[in-house]
Protein backbone atom coordinates (compact mmCIF):
# COMPACT_ATOMS: atom_id res chain seq x y z
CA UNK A 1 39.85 -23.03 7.29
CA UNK A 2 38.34 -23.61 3.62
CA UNK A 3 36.02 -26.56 4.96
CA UNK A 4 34.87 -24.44 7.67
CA UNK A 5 33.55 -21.65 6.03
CA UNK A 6 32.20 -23.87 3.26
CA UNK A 7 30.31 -25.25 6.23
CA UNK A 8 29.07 -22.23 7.94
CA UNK A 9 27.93 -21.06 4.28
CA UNK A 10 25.79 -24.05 3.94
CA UNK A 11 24.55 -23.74 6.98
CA UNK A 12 23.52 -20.49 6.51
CA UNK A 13 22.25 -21.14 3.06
CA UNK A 14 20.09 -23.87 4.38
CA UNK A 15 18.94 -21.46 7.17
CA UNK A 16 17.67 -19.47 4.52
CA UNK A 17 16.30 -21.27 1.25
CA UNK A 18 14.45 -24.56 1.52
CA UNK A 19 12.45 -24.63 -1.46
CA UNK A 20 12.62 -24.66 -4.91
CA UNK A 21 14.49 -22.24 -6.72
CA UNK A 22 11.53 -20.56 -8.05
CA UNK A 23 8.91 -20.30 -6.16
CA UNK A 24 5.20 -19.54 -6.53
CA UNK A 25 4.54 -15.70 -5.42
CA UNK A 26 1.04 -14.24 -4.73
CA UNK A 27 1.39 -10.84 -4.20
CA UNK A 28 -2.38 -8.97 -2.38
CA UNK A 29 -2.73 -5.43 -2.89
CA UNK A 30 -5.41 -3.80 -0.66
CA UNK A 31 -7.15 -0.85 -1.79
CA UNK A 32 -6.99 1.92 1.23
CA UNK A 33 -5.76 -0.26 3.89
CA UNK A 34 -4.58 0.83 6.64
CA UNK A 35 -1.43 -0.44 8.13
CA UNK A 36 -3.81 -1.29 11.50
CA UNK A 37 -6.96 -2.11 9.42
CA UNK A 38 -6.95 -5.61 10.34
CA UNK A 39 -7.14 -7.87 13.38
CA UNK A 40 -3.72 -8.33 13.91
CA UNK A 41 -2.47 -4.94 13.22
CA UNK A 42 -4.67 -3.74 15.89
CA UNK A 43 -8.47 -2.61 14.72
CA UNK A 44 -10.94 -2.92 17.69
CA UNK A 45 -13.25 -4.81 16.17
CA UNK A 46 -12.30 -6.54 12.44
CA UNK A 47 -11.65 -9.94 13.09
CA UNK A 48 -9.33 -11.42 9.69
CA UNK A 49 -8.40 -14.93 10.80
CA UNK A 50 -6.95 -15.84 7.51
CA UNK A 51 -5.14 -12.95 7.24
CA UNK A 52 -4.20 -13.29 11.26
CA UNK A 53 -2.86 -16.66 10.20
CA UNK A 54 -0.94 -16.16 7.63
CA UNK A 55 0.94 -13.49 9.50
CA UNK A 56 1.02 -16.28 12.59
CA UNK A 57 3.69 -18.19 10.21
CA UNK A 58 4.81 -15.73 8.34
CA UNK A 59 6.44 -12.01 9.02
CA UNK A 60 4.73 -9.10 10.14
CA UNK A 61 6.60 -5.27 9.38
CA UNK A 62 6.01 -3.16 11.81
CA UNK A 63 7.61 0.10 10.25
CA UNK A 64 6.87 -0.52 6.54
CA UNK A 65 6.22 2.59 4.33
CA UNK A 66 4.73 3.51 1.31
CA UNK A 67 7.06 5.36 -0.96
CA UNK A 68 3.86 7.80 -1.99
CA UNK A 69 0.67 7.82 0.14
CA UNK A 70 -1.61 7.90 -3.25
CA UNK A 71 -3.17 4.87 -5.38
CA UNK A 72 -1.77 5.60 -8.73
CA UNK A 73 2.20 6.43 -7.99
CA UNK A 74 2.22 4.06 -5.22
CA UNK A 75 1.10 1.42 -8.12
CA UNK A 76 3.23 2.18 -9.92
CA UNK A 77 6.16 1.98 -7.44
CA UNK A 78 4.99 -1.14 -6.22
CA UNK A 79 5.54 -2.77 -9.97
CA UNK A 80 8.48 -0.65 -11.07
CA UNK A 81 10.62 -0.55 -7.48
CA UNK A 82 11.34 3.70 -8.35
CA UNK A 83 9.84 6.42 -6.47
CA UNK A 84 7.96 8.78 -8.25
CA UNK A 85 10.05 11.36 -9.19
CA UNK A 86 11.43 8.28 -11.55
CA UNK A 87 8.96 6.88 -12.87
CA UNK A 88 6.81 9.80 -13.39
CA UNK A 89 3.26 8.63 -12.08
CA UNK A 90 2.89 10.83 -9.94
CA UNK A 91 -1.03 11.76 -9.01
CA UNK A 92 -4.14 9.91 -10.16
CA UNK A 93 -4.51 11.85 -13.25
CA UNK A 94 -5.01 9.41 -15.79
CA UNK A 95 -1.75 8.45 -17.42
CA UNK A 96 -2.33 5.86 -19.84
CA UNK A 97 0.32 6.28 -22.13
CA UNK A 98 2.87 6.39 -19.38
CA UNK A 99 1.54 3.54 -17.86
CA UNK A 100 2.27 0.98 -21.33
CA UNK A 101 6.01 2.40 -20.68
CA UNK A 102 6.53 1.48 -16.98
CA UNK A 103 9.51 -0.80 -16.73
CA UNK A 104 7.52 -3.30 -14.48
CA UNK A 105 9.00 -6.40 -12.71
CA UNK A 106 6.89 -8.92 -14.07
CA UNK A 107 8.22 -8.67 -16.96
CA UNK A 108 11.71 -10.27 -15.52
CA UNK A 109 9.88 -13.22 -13.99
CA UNK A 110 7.91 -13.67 -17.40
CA UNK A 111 11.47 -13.94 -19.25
CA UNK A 112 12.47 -16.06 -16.44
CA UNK A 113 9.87 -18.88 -16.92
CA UNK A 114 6.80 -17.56 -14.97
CA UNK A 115 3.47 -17.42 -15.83
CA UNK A 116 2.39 -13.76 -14.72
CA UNK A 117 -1.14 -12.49 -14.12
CA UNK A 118 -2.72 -9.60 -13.25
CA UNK A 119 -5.93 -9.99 -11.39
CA UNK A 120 -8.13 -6.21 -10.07
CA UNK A 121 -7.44 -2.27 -10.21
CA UNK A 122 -4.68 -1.02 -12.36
CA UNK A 123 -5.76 2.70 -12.22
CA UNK A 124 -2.36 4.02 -13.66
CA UNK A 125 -4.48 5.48 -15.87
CA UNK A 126 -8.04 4.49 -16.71
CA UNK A 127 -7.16 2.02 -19.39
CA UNK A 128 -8.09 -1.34 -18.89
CA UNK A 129 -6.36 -2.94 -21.24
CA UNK A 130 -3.46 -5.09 -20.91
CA UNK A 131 -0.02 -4.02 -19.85
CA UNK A 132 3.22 -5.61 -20.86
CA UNK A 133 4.45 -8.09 -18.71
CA UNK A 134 1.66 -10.60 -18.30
CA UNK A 135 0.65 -13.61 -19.69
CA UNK A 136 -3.14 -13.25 -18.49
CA UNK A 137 -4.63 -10.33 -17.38
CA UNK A 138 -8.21 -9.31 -16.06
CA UNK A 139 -9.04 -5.84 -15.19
CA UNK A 140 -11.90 -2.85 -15.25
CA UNK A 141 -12.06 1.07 -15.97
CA UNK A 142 -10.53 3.24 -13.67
CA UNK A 143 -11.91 2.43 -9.95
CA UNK A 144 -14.58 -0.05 -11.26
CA UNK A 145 -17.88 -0.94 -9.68
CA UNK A 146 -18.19 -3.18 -6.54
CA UNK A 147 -21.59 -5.11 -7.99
CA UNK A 148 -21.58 -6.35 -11.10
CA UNK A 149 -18.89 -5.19 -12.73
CA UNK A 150 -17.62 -4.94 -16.57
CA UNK A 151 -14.47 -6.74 -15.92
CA UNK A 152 -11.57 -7.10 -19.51
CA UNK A 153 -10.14 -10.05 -19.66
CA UNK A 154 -7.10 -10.07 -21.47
CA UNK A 155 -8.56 -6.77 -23.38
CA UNK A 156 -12.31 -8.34 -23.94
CA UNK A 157 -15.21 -6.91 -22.01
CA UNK A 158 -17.32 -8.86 -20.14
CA UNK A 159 -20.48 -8.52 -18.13
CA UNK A 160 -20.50 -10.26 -14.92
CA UNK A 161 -23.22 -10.76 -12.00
CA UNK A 162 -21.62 -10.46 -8.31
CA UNK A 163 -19.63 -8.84 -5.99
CA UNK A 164 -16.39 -7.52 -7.33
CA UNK A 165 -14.36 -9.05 -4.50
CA UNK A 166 -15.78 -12.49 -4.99
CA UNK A 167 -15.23 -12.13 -8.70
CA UNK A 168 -11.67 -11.26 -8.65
CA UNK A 169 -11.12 -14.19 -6.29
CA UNK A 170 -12.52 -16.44 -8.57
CA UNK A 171 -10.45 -15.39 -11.46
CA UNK A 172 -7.12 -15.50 -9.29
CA UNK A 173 -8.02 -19.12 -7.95
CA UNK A 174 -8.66 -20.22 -11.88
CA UNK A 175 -5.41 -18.80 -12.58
CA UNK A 176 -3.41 -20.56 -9.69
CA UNK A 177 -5.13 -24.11 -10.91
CA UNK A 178 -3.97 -23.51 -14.66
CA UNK A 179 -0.47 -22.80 -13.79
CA UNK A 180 0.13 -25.70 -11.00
CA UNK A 181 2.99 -27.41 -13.40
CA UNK A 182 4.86 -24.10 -13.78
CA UNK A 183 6.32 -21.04 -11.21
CA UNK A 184 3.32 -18.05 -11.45
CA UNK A 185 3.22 -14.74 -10.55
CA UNK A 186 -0.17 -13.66 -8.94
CA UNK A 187 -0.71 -9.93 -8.56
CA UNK A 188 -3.91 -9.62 -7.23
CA UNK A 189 -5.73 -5.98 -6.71
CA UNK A 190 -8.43 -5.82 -4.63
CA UNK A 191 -10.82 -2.92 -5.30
CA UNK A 192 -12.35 -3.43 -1.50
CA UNK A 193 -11.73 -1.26 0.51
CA UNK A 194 -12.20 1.86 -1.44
CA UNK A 195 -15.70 3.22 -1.62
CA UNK A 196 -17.60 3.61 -4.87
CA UNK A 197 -16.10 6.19 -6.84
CA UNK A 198 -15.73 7.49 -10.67
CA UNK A 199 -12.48 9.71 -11.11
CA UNK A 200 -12.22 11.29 -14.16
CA UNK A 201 -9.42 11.22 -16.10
CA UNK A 202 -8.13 14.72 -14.75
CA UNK A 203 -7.98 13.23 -11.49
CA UNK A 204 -11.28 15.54 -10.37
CA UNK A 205 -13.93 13.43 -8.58
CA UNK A 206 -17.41 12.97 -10.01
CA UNK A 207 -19.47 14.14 -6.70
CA UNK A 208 -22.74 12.58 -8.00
CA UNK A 209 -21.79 9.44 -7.26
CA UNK A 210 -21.95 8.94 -3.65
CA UNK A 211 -18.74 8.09 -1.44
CA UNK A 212 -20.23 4.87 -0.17
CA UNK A 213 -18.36 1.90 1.36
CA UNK A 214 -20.54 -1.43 0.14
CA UNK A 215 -19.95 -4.78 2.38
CA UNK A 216 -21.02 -7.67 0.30
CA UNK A 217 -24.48 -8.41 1.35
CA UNK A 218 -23.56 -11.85 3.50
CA UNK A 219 -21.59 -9.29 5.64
CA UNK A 220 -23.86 -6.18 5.71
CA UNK A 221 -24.86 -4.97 9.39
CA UNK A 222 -22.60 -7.37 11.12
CA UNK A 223 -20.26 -4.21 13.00
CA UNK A 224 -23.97 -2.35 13.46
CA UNK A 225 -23.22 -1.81 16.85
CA UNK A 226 -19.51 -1.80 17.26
CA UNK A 227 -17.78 1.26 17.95
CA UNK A 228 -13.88 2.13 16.70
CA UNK A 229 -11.46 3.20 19.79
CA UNK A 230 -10.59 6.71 18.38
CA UNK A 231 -6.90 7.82 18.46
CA UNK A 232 -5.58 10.20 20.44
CA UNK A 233 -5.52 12.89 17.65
CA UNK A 234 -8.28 12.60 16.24
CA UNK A 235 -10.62 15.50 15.95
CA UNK A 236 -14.97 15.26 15.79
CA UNK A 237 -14.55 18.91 15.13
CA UNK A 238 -11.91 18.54 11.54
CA UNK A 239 -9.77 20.55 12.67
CA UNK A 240 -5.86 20.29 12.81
CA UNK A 241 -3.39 20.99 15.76
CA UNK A 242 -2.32 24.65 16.08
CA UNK A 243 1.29 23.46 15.14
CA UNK A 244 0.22 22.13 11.96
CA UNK A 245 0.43 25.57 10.02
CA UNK A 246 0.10 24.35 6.46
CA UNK A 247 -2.67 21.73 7.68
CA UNK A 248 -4.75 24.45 9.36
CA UNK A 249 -4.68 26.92 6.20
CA UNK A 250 -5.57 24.09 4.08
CA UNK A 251 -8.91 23.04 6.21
CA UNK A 252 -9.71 26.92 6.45
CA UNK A 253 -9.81 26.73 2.23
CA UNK A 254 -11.66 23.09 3.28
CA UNK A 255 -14.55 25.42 4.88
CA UNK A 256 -15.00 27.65 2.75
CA UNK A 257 -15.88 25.07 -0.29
CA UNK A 258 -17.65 22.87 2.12
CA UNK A 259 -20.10 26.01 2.83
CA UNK A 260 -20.24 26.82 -0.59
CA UNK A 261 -20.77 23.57 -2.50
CA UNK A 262 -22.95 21.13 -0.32
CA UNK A 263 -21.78 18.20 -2.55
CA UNK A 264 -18.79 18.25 -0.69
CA UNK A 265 -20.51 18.70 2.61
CA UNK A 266 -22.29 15.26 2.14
CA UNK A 267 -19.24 13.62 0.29
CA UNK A 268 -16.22 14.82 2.59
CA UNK A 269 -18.03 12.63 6.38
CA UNK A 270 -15.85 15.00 8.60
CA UNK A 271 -15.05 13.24 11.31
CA UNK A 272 -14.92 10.04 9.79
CA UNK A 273 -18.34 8.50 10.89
CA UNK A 274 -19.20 5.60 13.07
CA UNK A 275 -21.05 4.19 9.85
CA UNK A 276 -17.95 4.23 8.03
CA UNK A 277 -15.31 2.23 9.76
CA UNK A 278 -18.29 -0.30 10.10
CA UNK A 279 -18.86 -0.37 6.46
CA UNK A 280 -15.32 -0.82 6.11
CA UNK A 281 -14.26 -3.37 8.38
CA UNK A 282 -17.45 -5.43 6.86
CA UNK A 283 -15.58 -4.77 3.21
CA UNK A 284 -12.39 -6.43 4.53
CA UNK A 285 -14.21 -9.61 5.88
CA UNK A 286 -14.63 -10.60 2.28
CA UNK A 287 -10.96 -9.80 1.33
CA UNK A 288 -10.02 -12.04 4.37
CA UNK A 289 -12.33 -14.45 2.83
CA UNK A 290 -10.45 -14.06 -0.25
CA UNK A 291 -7.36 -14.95 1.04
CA UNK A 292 -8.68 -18.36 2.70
CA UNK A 293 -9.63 -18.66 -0.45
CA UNK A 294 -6.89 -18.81 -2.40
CA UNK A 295 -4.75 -20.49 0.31
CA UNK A 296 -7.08 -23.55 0.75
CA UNK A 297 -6.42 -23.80 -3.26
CA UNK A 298 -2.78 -23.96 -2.86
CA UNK A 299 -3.02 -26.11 -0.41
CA UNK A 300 -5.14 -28.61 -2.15
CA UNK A 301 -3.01 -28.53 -5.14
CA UNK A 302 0.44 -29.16 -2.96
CA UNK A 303 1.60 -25.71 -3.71
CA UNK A 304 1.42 -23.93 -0.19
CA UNK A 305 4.64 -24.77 1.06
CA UNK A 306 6.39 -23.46 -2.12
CA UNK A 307 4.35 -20.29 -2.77
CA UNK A 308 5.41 -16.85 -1.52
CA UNK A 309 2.30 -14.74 -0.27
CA UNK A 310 2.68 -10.68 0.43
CA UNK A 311 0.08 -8.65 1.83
CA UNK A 312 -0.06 -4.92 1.47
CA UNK A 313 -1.85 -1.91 0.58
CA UNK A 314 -1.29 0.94 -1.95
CA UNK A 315 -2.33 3.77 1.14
CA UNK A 316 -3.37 4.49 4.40
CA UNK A 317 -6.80 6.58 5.64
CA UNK A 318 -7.73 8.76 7.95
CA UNK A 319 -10.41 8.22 10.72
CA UNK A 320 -10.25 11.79 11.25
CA UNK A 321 -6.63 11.87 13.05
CA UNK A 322 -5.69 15.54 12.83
CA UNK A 323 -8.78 16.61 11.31
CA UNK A 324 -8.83 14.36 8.21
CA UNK A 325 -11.21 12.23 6.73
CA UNK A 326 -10.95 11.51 2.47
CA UNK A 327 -7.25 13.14 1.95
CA UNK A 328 -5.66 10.23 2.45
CA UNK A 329 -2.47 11.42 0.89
CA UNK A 330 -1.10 13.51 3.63
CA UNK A 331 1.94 13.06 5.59
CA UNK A 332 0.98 11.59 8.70
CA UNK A 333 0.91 7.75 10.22
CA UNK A 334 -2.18 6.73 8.84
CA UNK A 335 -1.92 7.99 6.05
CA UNK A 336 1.84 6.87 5.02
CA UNK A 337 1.88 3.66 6.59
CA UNK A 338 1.45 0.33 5.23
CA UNK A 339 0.18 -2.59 6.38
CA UNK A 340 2.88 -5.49 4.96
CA UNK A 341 2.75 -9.29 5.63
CA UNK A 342 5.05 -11.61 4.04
CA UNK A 343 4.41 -15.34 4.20
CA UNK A 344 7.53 -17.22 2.78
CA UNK A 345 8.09 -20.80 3.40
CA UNK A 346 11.22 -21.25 1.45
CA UNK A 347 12.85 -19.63 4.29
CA UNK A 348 13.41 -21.42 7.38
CA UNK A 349 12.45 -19.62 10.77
CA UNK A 350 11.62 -16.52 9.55
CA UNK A 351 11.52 -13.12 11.89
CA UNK A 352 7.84 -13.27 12.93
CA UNK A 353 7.91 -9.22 13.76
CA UNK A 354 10.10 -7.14 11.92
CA UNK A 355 10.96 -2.92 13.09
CA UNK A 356 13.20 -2.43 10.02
CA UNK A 357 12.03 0.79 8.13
CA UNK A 358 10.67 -0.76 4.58
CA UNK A 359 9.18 0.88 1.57
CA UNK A 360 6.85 0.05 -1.34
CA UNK A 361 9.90 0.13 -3.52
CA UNK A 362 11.20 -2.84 -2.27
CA UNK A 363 8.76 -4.89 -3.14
CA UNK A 364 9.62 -5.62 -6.65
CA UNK A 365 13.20 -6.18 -4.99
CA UNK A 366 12.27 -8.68 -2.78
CA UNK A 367 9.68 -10.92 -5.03
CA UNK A 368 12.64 -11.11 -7.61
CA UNK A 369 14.98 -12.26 -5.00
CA UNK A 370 12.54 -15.12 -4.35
CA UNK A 371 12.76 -16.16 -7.55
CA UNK A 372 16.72 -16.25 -7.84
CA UNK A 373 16.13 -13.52 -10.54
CA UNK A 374 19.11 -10.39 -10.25
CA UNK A 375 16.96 -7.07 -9.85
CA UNK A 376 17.04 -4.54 -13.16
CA UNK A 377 19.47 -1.47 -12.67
CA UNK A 378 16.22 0.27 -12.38
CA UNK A 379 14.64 -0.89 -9.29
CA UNK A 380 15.62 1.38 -6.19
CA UNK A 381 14.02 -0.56 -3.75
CA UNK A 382 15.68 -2.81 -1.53
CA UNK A 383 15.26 -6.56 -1.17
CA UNK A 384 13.30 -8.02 2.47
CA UNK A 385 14.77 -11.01 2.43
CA UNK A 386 17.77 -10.71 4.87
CA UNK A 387 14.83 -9.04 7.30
CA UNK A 388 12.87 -12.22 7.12
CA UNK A 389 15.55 -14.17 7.49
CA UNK A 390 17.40 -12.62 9.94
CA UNK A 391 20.32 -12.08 8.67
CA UNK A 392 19.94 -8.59 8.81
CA UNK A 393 18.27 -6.28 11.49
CA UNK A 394 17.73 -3.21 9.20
CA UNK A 395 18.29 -2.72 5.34
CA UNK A 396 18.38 1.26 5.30
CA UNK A 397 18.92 4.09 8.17
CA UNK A 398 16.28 6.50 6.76
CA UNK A 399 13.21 6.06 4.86
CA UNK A 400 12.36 8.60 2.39
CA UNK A 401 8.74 9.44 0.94
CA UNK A 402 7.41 11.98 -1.11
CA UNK A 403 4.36 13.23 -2.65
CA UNK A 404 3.25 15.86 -5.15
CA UNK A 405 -0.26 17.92 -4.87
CA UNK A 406 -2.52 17.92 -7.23
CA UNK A 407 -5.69 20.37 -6.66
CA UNK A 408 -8.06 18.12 -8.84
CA UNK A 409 -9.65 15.43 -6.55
CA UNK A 410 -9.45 18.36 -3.12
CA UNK A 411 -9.05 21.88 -3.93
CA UNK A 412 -7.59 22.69 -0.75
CA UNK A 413 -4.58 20.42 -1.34
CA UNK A 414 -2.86 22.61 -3.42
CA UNK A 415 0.80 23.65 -2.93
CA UNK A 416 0.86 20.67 -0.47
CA UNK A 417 3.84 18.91 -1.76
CA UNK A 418 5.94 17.43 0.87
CA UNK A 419 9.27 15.13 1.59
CA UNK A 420 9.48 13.24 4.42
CA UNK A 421 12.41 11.42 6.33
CA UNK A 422 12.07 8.77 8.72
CA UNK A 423 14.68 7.32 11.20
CA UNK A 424 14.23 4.82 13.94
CA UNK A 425 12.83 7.67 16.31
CA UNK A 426 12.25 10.92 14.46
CA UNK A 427 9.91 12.09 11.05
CA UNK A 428 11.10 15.01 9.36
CA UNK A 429 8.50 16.49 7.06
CA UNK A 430 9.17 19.56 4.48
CA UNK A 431 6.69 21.20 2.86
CA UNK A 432 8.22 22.11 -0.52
CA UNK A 433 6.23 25.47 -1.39
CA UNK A 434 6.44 27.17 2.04
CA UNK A 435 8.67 27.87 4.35
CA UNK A 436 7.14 25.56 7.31
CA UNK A 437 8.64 21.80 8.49
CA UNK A 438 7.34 19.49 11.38
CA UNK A 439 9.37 17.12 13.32
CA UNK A 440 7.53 14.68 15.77
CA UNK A 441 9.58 12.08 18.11
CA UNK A 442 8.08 8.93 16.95
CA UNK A 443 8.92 6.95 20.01
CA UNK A 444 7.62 9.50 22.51
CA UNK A 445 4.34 10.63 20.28
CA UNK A 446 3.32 8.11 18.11
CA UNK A 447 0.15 10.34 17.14
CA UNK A 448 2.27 12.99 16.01
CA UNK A 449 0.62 15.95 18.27
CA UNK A 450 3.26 17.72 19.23
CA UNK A 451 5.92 19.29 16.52
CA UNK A 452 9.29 20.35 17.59
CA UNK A 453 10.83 22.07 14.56
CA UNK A 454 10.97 25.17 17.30
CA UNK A 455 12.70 23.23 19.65
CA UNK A 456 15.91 25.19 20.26
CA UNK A 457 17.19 21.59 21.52
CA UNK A 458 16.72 19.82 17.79
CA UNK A 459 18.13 22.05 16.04
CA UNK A 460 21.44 20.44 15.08
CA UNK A 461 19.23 17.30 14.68
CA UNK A 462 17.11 19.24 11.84
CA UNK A 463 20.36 20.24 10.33
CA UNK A 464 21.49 16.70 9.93
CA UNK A 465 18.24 15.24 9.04
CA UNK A 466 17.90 18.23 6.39
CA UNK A 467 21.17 17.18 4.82
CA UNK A 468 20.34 13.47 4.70
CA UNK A 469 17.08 14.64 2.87
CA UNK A 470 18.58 16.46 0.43
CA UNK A 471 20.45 13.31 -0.34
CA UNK A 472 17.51 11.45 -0.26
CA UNK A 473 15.20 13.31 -2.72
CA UNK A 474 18.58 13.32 -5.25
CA UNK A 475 18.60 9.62 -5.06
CA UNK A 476 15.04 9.11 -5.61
CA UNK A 477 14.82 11.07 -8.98
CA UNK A 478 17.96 9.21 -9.70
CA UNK A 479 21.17 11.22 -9.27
């Protein structure tokens, strides 16, 4: 009996790991990605083949989450594994005290051997300077520019001629061929695709500065004359669906400023124009490029085949799905969802599609389990690895999200906390300072148009899902 389960166990351990014991991990944050923004996810016109590939070989999530729909707390629950109410980032407001005390995971593979780098956008705080936990680090103020850039590496400013994608991918690649003798740690922040931008340190946007979304100039004009198949709830006019309550008072406050201030008018592209997806797509073609990029240099130094590679975004945006446009923060598919792609070749046969729910937190989870390296007490987030390998279908029942307003960057998102809880079928949103909820059937309206929290037939559903939220939100802050 002894021999044969010390047989099935190596069986199933070399089912699973067939690498080294520390691997090489690359880890791609996109800035304002969509979970469909991409050729394989679904976008009617991008084309990403590297991207396309590496999801081709690797495993693509098909229900992954981001813990907080917003840049700076999803940041930092990307590098901590906590949600927000933990680790206390919780709005772009510039935090950048509270950023040098993040209990970030790098730090664990640095102790463990690893050469760590941080390559892109912090913005956990406008700081650039260099945060504990890495062994090289190149960064820029706040949201940075996308041409010529002041970039700080490891602390010292530098002027630099190009386009900030191109730059960063440069930097990344120089780091991969100084560390080829060693396991690194690559976490690479693309600026692309979020439009030019200054945020202030109060979180308020500076409206002088256009909203523009700048294509290198190799890819400029090349979508001219595509056109983006429009979802099912999305809205020329801005406006929400009469069941969305909370939504539809918001946009009314929307309006008002947007007849009052015309800066807003001209920054705010109701609708979500034509011009902009375009602009957008031709932003991710060099971020696909950058990928190529950096897996043509593992693969010329023999390092592909032992190098993790994640793919993921920090939040979704709206193309004007129930009236939005730049609030990409609320509590709706686009928005919440993330775009994830794992490529790991020290497991064997990995799940090429994956429905498991997933969340931001785990990543920290997961890239430590690559490495063999036991996840901090800290980290809530649960490790993918059993999803990719098989061995498990789902690692949670429920997925649970939250956000809190802040009326700085959009006046009329004030009071607009929310909690959300997710189940194979059904989203359960709260919104924390009113009285109103939504509830949408996933399976049956993916587009979220039709709310049933007055169906007399859900009600002992709500009840249940209520109760399991409550639990939720106590676990999160860390009860």
């Amino acid at each position: 009996m002894k021999l044969i389960i010390s047989l099935l166990l190596g069986l199933i351990f070399n089912q699973i790991v067939v690498g080294q014991d520390n691997p090489n991990i690359v880890l791609v944050v996109i800035d304002d990605m969509r979970f469909d923004e991409w050729s394989g996810g679904g976008h009617t016109y991008l084309k990403t083949p590297n991207i396309d590939s590496l999801a081709q070989i690797g495993s693509k999530f098909n229900r992954a989450y981001h813990a907080v729909p917003l840049c700076s707390p999803n940041r930092a629950s990307i590098l901590t594994g906590q949600y927000p109410s933990r680790h206390g980032i919780i709005d772009n407001s510039a935090r950048d005290q509270a950023s040098f005390l993040l209990d970030l995971f790098p730090k664990d593979l640095q102790k463990n051997n690893y050469k760590t780098g941080h390559v892109g956008k912090w913005h956990m705080g406008n700081s650039p300077d260099p945060r504990p936990g890495y062994d090289y680090w190149i960064s820029f103020e706040g949201q940075g520019k996308v041409f010529n850039p002041i970039l700080f590496e490891n602390g010292v400013a530098q002027n630099t001629s190009g386009y900030i994608t191109d730059l960063l991918t440069e930097k990344s690649i120089q780091f991969i061929e100084r560390n080829t003798d060693n396991p690194f740690f690559l976490y690479l922040a693309h600026k692309g695709i979020h439009p030019e931008a200054k945020q202030n340190d109060d979180g308020t946007t500076d409206l002088s500065i256009p909203k523009e979304f700048i294509p290198a100039l190799r890819h400029s004009g090349i979508y001219d004359n595509e056109i983006f198949e429009r979802s099912p709830s999305y809205s020329k006019e801005a406006v929400a669906e009469e069941d969305k309550p909370v939504i539809r008072a918001a946009f009314e406050l929307r309006n008002e400023l947007l007849k009052s201030d015309p800066a807003w008018e001209k920054s705010m592209d109701l609708g979500v124009s034509e011009e902009s997806i375009r602009r957008r797509s031709e932003m991710m073609l060099s971020i696909d490029e950058s990928v190529g990029a950096i897996v043509k240099t593992l693969k010329d130094n023999e390092l592909f085949e032992n190098t993790i590679i994640i793919i993921t975004s920090d939040n979704g945006y709206f193309f004007g799905e129930h009236g939005f446009s730049l609030e990409r923060r609320m509590p709706y598919e686009e928005s919440i969802k993330s775009p994830l792609i794992v490529y790991a070749p020290t497991i064997k046969n990995q799940k090429p599609e994956i429905e498991g729910l997933t969340l931001s937190i785990d990543i920290s989870a997961t890239i430590l389990d690559f490495a063999n390296i036991p996840k901090s007490s800290t980290i809530q987030g649960l490790s993918l690895v059993p999803l990719i390998s098989g061995e498990k279908r789902k690692i949670r029942d429920e997925a649970f999200i939250e956000y809190f307003s802040n009326e700085n960057p959009f006046p009329w998102t004030a009071q607009m906390d929310y909690r959300i809880l997710i189940t194979d079928q059904f989203k359960y949103l709260i919104w924390l300072r009113s009285d109103n909820s939504e509830l949408y059937d996933l399976i049956n309206d993916p587009f979220e148009q039709k709310n049933l929290i007055n169906d007399s037939n859900k009600k002992s559903l709500i009840k249940k899902l209520h109760s399991k939220l409550r639990k939720e939100q106590l676990k999160a802050i860390g009860l």
